[in-house]
Protein backbone atom coordinates (compact mmCIF):
# COMPACT_ATOMS: atom_id res chain seq x y z
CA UNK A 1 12.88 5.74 20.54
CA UNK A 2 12.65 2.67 18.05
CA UNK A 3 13.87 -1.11 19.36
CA UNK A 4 15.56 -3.65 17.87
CA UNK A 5 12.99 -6.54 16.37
CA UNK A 6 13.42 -9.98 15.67
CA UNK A 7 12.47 -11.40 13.04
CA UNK A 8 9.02 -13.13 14.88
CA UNK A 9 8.15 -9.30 16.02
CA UNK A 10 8.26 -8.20 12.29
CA UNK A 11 6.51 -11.38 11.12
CA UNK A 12 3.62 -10.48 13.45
CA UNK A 13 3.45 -7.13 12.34
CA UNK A 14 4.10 -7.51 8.61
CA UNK A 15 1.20 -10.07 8.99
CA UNK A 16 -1.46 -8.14 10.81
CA UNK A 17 -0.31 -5.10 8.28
CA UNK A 18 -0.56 -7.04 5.11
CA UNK A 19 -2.34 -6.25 2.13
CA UNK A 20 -2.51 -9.46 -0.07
CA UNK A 21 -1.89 -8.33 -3.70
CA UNK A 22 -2.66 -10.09 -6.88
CA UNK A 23 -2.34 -7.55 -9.62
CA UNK A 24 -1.48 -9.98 -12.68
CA UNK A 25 -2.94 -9.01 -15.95
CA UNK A 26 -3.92 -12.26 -16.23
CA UNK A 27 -5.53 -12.88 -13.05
CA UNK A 28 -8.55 -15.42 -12.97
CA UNK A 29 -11.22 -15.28 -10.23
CA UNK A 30 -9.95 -18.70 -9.28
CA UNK A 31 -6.89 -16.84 -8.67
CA UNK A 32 -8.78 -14.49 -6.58
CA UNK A 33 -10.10 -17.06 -4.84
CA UNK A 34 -7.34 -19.11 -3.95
CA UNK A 35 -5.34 -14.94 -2.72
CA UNK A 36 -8.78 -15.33 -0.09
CA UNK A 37 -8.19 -18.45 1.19
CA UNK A 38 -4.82 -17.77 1.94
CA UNK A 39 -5.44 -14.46 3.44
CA UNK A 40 -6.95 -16.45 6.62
CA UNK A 41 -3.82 -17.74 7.44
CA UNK A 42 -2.93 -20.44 10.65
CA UNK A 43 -1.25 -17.02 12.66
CA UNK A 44 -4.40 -14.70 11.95
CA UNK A 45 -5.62 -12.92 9.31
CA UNK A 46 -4.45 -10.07 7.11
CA UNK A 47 -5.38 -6.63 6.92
CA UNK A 48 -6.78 -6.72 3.23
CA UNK A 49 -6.65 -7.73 -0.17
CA UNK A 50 -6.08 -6.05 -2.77
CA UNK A 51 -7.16 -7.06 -6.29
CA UNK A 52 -8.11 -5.33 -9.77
CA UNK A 53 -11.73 -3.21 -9.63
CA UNK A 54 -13.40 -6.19 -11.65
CA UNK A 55 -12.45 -9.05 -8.55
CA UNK A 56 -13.46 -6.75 -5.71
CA UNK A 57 -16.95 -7.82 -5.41
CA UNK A 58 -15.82 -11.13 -5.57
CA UNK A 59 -13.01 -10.98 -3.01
CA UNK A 60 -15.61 -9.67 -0.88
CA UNK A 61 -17.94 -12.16 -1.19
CA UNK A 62 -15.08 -14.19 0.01
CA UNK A 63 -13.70 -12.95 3.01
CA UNK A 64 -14.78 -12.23 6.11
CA UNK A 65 -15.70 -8.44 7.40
CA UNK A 66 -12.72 -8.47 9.29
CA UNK A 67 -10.86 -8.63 6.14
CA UNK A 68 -10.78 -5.36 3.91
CA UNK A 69 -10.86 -5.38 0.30
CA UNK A 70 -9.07 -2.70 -1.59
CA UNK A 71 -9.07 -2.44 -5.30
CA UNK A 72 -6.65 -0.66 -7.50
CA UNK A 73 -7.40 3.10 -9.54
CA UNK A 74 -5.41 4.47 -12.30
CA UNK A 75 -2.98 1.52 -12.07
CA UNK A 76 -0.86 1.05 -12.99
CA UNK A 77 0.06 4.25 -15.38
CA UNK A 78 -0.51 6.89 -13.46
CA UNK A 79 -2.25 8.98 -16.48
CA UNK A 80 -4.04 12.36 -15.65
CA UNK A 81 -7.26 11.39 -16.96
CA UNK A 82 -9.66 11.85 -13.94
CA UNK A 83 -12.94 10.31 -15.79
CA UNK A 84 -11.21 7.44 -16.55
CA UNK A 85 -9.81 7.15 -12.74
CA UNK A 86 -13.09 7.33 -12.02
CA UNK A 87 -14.58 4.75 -13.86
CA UNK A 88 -12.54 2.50 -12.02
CA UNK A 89 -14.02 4.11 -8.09
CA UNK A 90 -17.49 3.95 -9.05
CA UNK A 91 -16.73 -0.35 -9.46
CA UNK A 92 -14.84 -0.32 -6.56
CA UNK A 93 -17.19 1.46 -4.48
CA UNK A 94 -20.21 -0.58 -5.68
CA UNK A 95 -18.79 -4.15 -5.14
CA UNK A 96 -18.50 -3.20 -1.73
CA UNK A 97 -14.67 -2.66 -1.02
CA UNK A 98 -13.37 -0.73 1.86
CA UNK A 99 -10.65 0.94 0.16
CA UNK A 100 -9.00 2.66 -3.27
CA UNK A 101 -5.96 2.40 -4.39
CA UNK A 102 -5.30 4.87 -7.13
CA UNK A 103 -2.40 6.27 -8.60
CA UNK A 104 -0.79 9.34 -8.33
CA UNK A 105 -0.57 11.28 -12.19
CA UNK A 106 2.88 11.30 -11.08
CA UNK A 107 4.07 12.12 -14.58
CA UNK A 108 2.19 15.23 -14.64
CA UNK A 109 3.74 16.08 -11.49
CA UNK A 110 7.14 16.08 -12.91
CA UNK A 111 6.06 18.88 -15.40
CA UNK A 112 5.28 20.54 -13.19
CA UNK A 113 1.54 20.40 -13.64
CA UNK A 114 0.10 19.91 -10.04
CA UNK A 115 -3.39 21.22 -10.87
CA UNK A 116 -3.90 18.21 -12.97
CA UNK A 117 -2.56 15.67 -10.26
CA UNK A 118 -4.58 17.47 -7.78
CA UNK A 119 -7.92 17.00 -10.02
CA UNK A 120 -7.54 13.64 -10.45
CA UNK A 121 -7.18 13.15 -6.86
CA UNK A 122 -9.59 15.25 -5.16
CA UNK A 123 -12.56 13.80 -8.07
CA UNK A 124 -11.06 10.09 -6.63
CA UNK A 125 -11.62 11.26 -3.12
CA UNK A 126 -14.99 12.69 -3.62
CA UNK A 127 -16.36 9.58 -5.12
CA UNK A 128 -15.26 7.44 -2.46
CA UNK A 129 -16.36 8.86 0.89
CA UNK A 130 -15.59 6.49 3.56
CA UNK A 131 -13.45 4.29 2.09
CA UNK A 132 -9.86 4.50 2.99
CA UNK A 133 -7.70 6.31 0.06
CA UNK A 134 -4.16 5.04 -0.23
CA UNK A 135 -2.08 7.06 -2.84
CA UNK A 136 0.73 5.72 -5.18
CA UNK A 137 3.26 7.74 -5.36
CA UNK A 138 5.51 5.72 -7.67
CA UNK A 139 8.24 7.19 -5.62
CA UNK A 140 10.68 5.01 -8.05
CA UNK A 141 9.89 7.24 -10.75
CA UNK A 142 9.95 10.40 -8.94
CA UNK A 143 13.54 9.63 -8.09
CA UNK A 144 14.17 13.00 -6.23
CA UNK A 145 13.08 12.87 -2.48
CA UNK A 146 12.37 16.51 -2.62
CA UNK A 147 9.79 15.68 -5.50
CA UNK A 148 8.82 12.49 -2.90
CA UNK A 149 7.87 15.14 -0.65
CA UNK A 150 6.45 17.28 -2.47
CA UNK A 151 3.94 14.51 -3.97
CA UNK A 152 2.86 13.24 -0.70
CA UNK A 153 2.31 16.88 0.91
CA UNK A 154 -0.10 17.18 -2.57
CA UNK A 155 -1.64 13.56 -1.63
CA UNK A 156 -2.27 14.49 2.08
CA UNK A 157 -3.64 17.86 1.29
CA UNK A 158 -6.48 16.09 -0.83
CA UNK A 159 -7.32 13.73 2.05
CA UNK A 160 -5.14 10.46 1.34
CA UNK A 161 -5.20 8.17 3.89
CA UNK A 162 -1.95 6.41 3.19
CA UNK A 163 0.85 7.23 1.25
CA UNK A 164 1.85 4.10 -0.74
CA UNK A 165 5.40 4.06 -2.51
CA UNK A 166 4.98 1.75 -5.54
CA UNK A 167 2.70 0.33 -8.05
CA UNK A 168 5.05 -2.61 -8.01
CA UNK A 169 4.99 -2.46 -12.01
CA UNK A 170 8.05 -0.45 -12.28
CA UNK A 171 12.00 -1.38 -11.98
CA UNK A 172 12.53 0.46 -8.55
CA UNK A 173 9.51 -0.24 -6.17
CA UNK A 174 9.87 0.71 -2.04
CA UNK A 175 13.11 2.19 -0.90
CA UNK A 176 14.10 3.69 2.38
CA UNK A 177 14.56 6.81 1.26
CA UNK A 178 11.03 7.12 -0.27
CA UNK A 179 9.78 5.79 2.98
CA UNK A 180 12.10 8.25 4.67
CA UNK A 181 10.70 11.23 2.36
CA UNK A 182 6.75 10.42 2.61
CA UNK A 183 7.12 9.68 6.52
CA UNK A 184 8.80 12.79 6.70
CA UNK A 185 5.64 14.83 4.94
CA UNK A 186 3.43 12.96 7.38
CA UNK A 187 5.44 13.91 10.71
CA UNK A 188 5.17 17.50 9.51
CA UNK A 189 2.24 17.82 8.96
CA UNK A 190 -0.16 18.65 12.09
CA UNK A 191 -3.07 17.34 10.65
CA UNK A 192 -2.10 14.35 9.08
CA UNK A 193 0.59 12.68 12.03
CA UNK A 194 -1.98 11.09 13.63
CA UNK A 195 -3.62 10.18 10.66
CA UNK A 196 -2.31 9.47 7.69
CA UNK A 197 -0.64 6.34 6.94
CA UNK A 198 2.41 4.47 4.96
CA UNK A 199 1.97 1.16 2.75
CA UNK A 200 5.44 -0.60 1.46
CA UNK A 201 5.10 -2.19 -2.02
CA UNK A 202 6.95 -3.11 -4.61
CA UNK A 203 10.22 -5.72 -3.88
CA UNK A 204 9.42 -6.76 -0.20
CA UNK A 205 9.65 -10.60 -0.20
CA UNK A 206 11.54 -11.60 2.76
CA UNK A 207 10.58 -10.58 6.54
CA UNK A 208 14.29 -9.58 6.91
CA UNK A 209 13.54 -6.94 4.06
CA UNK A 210 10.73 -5.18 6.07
CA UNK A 211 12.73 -4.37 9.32
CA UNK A 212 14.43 -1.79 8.33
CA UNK A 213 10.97 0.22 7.60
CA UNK A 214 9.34 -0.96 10.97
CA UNK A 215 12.48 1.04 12.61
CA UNK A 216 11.66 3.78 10.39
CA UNK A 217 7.98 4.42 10.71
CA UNK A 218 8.33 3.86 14.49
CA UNK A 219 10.98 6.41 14.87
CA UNK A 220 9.21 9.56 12.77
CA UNK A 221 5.15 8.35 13.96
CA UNK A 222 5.79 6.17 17.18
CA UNK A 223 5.54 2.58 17.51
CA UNK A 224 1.45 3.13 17.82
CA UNK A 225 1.65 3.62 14.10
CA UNK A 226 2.86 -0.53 13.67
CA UNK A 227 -1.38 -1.28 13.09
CA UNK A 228 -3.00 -1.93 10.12
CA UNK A 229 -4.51 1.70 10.87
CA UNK A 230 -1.64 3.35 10.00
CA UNK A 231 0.98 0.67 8.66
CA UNK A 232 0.26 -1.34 5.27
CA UNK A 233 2.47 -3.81 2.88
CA UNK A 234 1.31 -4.27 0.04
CA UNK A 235 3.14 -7.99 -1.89
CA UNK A 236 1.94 -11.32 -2.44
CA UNK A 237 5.04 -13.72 -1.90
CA UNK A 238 6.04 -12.04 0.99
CA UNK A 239 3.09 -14.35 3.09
CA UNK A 240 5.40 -17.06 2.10
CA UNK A 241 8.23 -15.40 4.15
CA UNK A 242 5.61 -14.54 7.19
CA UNK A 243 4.23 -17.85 7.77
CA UNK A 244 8.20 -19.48 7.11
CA UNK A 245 9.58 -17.44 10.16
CA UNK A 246 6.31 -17.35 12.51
CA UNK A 247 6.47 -21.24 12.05
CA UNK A 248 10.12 -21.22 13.17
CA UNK A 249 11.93 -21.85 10.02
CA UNK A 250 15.09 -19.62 9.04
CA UNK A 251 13.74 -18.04 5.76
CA UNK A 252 13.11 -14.51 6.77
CA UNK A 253 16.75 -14.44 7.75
CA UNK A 254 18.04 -14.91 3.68
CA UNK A 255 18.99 -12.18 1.53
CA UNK A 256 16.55 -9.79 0.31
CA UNK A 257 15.23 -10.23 -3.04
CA UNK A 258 13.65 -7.90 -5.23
CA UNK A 259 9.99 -7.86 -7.08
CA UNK A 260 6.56 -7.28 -6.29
């Protein structure tokens, strides 16, 4: 059974859940910098950053241990070439992050071509043993929630971690239906229910616009999955939002809004 949550319940658990994103292409390491200060925030800390391969030793450097650093592969296109993924995991692993990002050739998936999805993905998870693998999905290009589905059952069979929806570099980023579709592949899965994990990205700015995934996840993997162990959002403006409503203001009650 899920519960009703106020907006202060979601705003602690968006918080402790968060993975701070700055995936501009013209990010600076003072803009790095400035995504590590605010990741120690007056309620607590967030659950990573996330930054492009090239910032990840930085952000390390940075932040305390408590903090993960995750660092983006194959992003944002998606493409099928596995050496070039790779290129990007060996950085990652050597500056010291704790996880990968990478993303899903989900264009090769809808030809039809799993072996070459499945390549690129089980080379990624070879070359980073130990650090957590969260898989992009770019569920707003898959469309169908069949295909959903189908992509995260190929992501979980080649030991992903999490599940991530969106690259947040597309039109449609998290939806509840995608959610719906990869939580769905999780719960059915034996192996991977107690495991495997969801991140939200892609359009959640507002505390108010998270809720209705909090329901979600706690209904198909229990309300034990609401940790940063199993539970990850992945924006940058959304902090705003967090801090707004566990400060007592009103602003996680205003409409959603779209974007990264």
């Amino acid at each position: 059974m899920t519960r009703h949550r106020d907006l202060p319940a979601a705003a602690a658990i968006a918080l402790r859940c968060l993975d701070l994103t700055s995936l501009g292409d013209a990010d600076t390491a003072a803009d790095v910098g400035r995504l590590c200060a605010r990741a120690q925030t007056p309620f607590g800390p967030v659950a990573a950053v996330c930054v492009w391969p090239r910032f990840a030793a930085l952000a390390r450097s940075r932040l305390p241990a408590s903090i993960g650093v995750a660092a983006v592969a194959n992003f944002p296109a998606g493409g099928a070439d596995a050496a070039a993924a790779l290129c990007d995991v060996q950085a990652i692993v050597a500056a010291g992050a704790q996880e990968v990002d990478v993303v899903l050739p989900w264009r090769a998936l809808q030809a039809g071509d799993d072996a070459a999805a499945r390549r690129l993905l089980a080379a990624v998870r070879a070359a980073c043993p130990g650090l957590a693998l969260k898989v992009i999905l770019e569920t707003g290009e898959l469309h169908e929630p069949a295909l959903i589905e189908h992509a995260a059952r190929l992501a979980i069979a080649v030991g992903a971690d999490f599940l991530k929806t969106s690259t947040g570099k597309v039109a449609v980023g998290a939806t509840v239906p995608a959610a719906a579709a990869m939580l769905r592949a999780i719960a059915a899965d034996p192996r991977a229910r107690g495991r495997v994990g969801l991140k939200l990205a892609g359009g959640l700015r507002r505390v108010a616009d998270v809720l209705p995934y909090l329901e979600l996840a706690a209904r198909e993997l229990g309300e034990a999955a609401l940790q940063p162990q199993r539970l990850r959002i992945g924006a940058s403006s959304l902090l705003d939002d967090i801090e707004a409503v566990l400060g007592g203001a009103a602003a996680g009650a205003t409409a959603p809004q779209g974007g990264y």
